[in-house]
N, C-alpha and C. Protein backbone atom coordinates (compact mmCIF):
# COMPACT_ATOMS: atom_id res chain seq x y z
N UNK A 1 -31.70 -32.96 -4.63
CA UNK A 1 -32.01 -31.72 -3.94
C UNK A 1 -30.73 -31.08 -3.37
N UNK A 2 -29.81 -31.71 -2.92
CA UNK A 2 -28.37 -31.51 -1.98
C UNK A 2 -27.81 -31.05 -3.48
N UNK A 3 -27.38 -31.33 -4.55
CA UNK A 3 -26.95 -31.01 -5.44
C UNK A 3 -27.37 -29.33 -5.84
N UNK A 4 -28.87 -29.37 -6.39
CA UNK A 4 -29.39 -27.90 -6.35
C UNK A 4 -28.79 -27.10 -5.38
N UNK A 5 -28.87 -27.34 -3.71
CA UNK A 5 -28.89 -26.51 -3.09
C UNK A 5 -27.30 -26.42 -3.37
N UNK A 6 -26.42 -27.23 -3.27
CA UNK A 6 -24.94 -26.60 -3.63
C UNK A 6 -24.74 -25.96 -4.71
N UNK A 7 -25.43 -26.42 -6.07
CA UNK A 7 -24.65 -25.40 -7.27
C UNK A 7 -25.40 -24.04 -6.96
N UNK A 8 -26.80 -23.83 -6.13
CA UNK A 8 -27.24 -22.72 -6.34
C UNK A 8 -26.19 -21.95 -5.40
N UNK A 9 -25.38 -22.38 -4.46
CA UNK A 9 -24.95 -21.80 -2.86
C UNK A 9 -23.44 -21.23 -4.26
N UNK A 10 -22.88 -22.33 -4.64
CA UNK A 10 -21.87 -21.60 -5.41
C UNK A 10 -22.18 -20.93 -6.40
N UNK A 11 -23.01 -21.05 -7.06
CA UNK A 11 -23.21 -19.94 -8.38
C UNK A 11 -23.24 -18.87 -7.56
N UNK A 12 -24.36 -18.40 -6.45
CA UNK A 12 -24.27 -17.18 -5.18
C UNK A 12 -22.77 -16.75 -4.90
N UNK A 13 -22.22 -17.62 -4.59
CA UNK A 13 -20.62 -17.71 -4.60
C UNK A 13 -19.81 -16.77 -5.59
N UNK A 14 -20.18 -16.98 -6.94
CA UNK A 14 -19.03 -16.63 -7.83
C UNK A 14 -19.82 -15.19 -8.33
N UNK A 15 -20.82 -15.12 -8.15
CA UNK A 15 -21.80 -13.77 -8.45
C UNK A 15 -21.38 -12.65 -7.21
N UNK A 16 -20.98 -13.13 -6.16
CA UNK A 16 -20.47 -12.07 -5.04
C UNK A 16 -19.61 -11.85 -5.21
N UNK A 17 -18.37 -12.48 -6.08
CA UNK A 17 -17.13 -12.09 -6.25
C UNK A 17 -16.94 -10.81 -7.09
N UNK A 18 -18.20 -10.49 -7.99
CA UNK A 18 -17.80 -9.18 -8.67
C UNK A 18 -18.36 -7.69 -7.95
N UNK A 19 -18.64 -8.21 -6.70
CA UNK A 19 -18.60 -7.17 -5.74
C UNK A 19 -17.25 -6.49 -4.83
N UNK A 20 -16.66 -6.28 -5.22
CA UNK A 20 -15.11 -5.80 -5.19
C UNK A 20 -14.62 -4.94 -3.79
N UNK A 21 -14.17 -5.08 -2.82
CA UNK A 21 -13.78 -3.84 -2.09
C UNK A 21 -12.71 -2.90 -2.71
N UNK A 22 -12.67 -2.00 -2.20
CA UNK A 22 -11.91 -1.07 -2.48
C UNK A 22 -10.10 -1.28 -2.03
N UNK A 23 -9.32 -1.67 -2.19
CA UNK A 23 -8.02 -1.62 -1.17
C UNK A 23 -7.21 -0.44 -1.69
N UNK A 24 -7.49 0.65 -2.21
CA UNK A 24 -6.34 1.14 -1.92
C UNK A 24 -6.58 2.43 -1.26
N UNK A 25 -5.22 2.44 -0.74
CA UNK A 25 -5.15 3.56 0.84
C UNK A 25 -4.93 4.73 0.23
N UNK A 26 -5.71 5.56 1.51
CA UNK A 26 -5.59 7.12 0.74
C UNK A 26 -4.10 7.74 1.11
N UNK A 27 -4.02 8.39 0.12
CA UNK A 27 -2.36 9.16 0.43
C UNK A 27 -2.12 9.45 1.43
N UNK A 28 -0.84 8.94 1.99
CA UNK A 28 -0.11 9.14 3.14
C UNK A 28 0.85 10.78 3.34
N UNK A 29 0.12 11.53 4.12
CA UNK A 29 1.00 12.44 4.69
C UNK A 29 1.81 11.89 5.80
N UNK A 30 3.33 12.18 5.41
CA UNK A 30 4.24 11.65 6.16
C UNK A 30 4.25 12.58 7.31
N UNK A 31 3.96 13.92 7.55
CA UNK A 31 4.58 15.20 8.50
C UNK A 31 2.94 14.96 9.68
N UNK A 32 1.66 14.16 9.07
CA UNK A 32 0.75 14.55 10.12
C UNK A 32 1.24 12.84 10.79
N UNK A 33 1.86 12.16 10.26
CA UNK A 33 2.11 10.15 10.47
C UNK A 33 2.25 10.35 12.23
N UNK A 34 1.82 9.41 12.77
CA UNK A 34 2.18 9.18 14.60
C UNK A 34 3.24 8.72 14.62
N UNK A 35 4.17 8.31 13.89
CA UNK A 35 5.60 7.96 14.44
C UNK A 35 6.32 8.73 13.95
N UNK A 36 6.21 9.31 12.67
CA UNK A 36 6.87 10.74 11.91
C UNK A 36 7.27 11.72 13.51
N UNK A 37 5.77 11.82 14.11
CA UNK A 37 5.44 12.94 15.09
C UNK A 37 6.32 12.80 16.34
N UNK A 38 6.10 11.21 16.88
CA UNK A 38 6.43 10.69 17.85
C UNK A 38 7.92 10.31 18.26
N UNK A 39 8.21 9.92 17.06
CA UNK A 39 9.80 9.17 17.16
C UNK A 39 10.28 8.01 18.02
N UNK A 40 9.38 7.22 17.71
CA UNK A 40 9.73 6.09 19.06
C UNK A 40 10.96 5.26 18.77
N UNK A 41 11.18 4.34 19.48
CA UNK A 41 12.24 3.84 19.39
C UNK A 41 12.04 2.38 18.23
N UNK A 42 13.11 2.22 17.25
CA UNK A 42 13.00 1.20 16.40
C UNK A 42 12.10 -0.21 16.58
N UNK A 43 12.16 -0.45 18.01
CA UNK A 43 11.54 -1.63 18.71
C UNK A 43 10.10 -1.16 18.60
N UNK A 44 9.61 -0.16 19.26
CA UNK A 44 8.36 0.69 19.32
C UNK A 44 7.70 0.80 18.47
N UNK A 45 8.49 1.21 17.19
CA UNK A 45 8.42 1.80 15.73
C UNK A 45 7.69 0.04 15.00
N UNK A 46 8.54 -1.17 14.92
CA UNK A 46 8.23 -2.62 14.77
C UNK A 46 6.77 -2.42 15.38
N UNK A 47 6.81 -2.73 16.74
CA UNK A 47 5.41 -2.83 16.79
C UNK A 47 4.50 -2.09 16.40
N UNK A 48 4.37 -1.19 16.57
CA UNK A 48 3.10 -0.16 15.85
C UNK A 48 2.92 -0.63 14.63
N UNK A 49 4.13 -1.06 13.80
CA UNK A 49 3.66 -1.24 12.31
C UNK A 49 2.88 -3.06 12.00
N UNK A 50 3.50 -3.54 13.23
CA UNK A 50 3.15 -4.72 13.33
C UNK A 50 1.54 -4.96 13.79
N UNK A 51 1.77 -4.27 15.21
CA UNK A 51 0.20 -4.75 15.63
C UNK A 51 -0.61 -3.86 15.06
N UNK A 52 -0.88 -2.55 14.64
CA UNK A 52 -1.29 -1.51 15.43
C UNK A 52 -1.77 -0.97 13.48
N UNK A 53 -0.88 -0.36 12.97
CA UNK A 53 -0.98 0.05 11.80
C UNK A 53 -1.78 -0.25 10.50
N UNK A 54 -2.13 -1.74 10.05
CA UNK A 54 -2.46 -2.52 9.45
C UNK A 54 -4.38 -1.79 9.14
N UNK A 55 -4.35 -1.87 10.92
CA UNK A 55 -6.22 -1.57 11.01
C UNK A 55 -6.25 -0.03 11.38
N UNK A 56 -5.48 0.97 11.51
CA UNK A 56 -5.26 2.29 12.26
C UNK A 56 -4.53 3.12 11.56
N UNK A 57 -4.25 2.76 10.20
CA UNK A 57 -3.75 3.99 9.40
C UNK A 57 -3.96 3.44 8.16
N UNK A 58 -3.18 4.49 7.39
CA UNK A 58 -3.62 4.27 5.70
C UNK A 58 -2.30 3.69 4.95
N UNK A 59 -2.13 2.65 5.65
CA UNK A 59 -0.63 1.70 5.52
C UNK A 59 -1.39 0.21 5.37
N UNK A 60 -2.58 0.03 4.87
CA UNK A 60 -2.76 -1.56 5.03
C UNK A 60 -2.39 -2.34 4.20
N UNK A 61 -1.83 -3.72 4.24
CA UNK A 61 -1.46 -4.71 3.98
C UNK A 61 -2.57 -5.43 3.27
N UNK A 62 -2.99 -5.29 2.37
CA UNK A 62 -4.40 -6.50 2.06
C UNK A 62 -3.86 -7.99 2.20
N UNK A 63 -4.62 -9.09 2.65
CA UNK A 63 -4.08 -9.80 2.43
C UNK A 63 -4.63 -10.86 1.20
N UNK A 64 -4.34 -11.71 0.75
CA UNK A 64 -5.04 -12.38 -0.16
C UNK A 64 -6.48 -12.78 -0.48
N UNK A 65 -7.04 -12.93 0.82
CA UNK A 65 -8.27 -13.44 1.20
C UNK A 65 -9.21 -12.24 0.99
N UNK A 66 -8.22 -10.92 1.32
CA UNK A 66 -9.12 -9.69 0.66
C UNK A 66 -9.81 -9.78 -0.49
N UNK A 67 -9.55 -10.58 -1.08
CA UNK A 67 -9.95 -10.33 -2.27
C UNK A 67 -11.18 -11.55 -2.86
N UNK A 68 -11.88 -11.94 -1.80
CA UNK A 68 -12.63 -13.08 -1.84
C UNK A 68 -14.08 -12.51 -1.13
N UNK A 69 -14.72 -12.38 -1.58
CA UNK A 69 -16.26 -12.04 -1.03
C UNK A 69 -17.17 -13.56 -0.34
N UNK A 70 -17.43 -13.19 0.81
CA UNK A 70 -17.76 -11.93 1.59
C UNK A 70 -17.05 -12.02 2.76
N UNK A 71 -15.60 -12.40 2.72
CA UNK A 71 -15.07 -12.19 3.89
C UNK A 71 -14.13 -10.82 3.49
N UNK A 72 -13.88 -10.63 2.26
CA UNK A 72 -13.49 -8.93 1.84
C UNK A 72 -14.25 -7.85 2.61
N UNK A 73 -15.64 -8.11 2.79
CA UNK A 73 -16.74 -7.06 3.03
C UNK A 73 -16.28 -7.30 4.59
N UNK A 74 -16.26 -8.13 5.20
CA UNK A 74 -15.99 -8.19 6.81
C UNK A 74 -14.68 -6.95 7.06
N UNK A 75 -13.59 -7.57 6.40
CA UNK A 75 -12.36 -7.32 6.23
C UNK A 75 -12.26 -5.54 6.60
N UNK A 76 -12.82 -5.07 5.22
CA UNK A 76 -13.39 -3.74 4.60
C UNK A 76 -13.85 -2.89 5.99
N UNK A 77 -15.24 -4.00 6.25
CA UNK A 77 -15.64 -2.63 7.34
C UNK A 77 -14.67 -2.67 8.20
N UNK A 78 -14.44 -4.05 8.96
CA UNK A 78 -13.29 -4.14 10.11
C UNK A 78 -12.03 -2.95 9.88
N UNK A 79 -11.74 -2.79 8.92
CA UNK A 79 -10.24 -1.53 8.59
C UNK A 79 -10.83 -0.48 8.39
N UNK A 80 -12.47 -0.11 8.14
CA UNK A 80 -12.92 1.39 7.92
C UNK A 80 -13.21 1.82 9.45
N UNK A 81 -13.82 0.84 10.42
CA UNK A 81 -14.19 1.17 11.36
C UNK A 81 -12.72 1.70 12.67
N UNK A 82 -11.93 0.93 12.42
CA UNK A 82 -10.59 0.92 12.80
C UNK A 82 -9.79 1.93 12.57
N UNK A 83 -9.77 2.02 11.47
CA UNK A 83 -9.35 4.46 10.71
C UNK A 83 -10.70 4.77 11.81
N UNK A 84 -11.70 4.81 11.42
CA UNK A 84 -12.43 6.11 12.02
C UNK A 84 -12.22 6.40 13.66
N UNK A 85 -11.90 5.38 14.38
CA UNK A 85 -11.88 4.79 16.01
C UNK A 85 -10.91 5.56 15.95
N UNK A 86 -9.43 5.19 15.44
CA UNK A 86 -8.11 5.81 15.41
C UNK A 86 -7.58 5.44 14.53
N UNK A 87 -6.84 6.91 13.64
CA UNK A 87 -5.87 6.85 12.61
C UNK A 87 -4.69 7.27 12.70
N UNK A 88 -3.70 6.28 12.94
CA UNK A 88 -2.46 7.03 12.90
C UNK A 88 -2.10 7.75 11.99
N UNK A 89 -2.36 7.42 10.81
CA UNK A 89 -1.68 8.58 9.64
C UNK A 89 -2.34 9.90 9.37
N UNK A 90 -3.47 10.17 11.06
CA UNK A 90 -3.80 11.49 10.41
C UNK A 90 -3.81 11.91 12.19
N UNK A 91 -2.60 11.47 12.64
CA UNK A 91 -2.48 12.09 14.15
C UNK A 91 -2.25 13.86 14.07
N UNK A 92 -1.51 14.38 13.63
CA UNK A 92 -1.61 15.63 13.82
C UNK A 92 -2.97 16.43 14.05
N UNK A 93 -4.06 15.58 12.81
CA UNK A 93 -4.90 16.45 12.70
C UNK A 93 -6.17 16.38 14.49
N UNK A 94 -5.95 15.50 15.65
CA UNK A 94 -6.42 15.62 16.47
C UNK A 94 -5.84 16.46 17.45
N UNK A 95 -7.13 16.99 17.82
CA UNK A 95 -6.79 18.21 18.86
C UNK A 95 -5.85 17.46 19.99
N UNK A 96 -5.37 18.43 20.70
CA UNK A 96 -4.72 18.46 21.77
C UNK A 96 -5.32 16.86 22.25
N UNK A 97 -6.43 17.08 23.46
CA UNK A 97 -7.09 17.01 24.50
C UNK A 97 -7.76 15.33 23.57
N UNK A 98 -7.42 15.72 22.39
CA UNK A 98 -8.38 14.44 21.44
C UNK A 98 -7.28 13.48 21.54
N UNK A 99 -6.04 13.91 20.99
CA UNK A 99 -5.05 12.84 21.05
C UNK A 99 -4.33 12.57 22.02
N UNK A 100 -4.81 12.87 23.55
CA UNK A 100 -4.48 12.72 24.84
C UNK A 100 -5.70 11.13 25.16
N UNK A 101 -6.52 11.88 24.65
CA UNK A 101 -7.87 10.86 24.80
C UNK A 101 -7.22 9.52 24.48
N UNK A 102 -7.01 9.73 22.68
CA UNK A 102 -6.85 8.09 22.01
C UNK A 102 -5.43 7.69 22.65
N UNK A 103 -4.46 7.93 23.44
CA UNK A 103 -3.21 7.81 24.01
C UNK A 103 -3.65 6.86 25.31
N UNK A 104 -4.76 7.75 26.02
CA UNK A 104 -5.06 7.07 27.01
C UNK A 104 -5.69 5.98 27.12
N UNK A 105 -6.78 5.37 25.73
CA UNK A 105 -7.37 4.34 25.09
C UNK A 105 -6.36 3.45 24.77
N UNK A 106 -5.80 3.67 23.98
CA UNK A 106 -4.47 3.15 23.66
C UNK A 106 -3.50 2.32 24.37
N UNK A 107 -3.38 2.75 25.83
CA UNK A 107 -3.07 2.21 26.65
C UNK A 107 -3.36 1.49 27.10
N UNK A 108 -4.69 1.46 27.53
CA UNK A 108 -5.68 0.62 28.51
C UNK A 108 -5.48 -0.96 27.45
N UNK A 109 -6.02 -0.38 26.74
CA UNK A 109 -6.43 -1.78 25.47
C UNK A 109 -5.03 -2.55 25.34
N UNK A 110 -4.37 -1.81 24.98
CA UNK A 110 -3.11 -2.64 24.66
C UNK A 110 -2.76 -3.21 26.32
N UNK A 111 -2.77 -2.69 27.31
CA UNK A 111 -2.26 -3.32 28.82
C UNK A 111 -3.31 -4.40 28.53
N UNK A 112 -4.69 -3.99 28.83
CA UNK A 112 -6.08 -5.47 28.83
C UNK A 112 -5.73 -6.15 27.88
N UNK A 113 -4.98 -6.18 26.59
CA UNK A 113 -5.14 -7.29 25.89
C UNK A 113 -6.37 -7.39 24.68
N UNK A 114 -7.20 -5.95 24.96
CA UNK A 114 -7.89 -6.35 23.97
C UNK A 114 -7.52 -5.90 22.13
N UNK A 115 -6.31 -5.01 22.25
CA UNK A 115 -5.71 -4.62 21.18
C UNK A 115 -4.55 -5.26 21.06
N UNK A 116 -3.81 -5.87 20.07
CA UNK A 116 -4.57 -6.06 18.85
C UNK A 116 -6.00 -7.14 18.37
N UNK A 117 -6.91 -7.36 18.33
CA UNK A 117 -8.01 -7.95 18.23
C UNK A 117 -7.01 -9.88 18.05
N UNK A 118 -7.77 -10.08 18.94
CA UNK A 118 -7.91 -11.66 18.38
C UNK A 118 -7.57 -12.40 16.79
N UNK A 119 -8.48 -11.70 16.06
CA UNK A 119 -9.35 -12.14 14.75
C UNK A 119 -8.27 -11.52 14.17
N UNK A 120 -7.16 -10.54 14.30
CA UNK A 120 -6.18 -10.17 13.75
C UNK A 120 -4.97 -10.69 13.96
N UNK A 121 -4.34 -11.26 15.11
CA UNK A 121 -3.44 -12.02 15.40
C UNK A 121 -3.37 -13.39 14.97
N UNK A 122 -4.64 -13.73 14.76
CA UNK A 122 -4.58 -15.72 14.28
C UNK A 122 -3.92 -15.45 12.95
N UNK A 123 -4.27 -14.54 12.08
CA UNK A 123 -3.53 -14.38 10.46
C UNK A 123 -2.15 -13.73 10.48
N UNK A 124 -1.92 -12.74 11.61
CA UNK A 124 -0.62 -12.45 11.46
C UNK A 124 -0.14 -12.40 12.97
N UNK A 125 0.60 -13.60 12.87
CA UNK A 125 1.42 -14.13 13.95
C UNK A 125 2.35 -12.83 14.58
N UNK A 126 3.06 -11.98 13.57
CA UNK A 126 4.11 -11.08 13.98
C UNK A 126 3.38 -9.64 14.79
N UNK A 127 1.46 -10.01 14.90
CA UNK A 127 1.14 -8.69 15.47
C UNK A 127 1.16 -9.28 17.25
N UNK A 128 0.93 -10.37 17.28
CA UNK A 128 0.76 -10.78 18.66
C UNK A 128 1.77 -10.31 19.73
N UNK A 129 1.48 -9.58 20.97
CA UNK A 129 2.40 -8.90 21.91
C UNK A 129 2.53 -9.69 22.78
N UNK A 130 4.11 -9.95 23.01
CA UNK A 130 4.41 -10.63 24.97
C UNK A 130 3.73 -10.12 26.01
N UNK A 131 3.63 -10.05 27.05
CA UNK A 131 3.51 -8.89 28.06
C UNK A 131 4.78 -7.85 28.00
N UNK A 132 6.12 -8.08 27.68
CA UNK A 132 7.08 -7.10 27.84
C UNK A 132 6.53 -6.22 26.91
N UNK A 133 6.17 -6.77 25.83
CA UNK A 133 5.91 -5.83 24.33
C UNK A 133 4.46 -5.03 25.18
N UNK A 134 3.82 -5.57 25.36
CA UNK A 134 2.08 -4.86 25.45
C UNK A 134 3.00 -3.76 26.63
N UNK A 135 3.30 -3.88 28.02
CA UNK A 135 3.84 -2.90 28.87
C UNK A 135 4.91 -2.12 27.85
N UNK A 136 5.85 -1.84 27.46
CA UNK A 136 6.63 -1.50 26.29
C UNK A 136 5.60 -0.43 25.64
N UNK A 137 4.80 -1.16 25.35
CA UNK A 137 3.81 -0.44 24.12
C UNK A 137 2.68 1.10 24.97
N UNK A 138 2.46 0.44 25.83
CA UNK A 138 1.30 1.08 26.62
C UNK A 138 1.98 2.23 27.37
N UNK A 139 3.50 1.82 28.02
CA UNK A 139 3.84 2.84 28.91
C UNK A 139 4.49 4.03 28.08
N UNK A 140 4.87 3.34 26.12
CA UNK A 140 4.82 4.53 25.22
C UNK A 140 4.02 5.54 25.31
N UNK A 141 2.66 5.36 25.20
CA UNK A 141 1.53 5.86 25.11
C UNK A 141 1.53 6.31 25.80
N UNK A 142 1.24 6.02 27.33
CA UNK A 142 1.06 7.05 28.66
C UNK A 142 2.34 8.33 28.59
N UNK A 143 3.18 7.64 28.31
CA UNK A 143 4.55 8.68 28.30
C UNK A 143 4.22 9.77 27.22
N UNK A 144 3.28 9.81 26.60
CA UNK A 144 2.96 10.93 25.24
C UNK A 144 2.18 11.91 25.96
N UNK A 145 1.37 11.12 26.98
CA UNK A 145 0.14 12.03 27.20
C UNK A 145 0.12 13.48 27.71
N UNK A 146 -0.27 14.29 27.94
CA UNK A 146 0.19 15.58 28.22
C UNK A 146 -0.95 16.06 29.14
C-alpha cells in the first residue's frame, strides 16, 4: 500500500512539472527605473539590487528551484504579488503623493525588519541587512519623500 501511495505521490510529481511558470521579465524601461530616477549612492544602489529588486521590479533572478513545481507556483505568485505591492522598474509611472506613500512603506518595513521577507533571505544570504544597512536603507527612503 506505502508503495502505491508513493509511486502515485510521484507520478503527481512529474505530471506537475509540465505546468511551467512563466520567468521572463517584462521589458525594462531604464528612464521610468527607481535608481535611474533616484541616483543613490553605489552602496544604496548594492542593496536595492540585493534585497529589494529581485521581488519589486522586472529584474528577477530565477533561481533553479524555479523551475520545479509546485514550489515555482509559490515562487510565481510571491514575485507577482511583490510587482503589484511595489515596482521599482515602473517608479515614474506613480503619482506624486503615490510614490511618497510606497517611500514611506518602504521605510517602516525595512526599519521593522519585515522587508526583505524571511523566506527570501534563507536562499540569498547577500539580501540580508545589518542594522547599519536597514537605517542606511530606510533613512534613503525618508530622504526622497516630499
Amino acid at each position: 500500500m506505502k508503495k502505491k501511495i508513493l509511486l502515485a505521490f510521484l507520478v503527481i510529481l512529474v505530471i506537475l512539472q509540465f505546468f511551467r511558470i512563466d520567468t521572463v521579465n517584462p521589458v525594462i524601461e531604464e528612464e521610468k527605473d527607481f535608481i535611474t530616477i533616484t541616483q543613490p549612492t553605489d552602496e544604496l544602489k548594492t542593496i536595492l539590487k540585493n534585497a529589494c529588486y529581485d521581488c519589486h521590479s522586472h529584474t528577477t533572478v530565477y533561481p533553479w528551484y524555479a523551475q520545479i513545481a509546485p514550489v515555482s507556483w509559490w515562487l510565481k505568485h510571491h514575485i507577482d504579488e511583490g510587482r503589484e505591492e511595489l515596482n521599482f522598474s515602473k517608479w515614474s509611472d506613480y503619482s506624486t503623493k503615490k510614490a511618497d506613500h510606497k517611500l514611506e512603506e518602504c521605510a517602516e518595513m525595512v526599519e521593522d525588519g519585515a522587508m526583505p521577507l524571511n523566506s527570501y533571505t534563507w536562499t540569498h544570504g547577500e539580501a540580508s541587512l545589518n542594522a547599519e544597512q536597514r537605517k542606511a536603507l530606510a533613512e534613503f527612503f525618508e530622504g526622497l519623500r516630499e
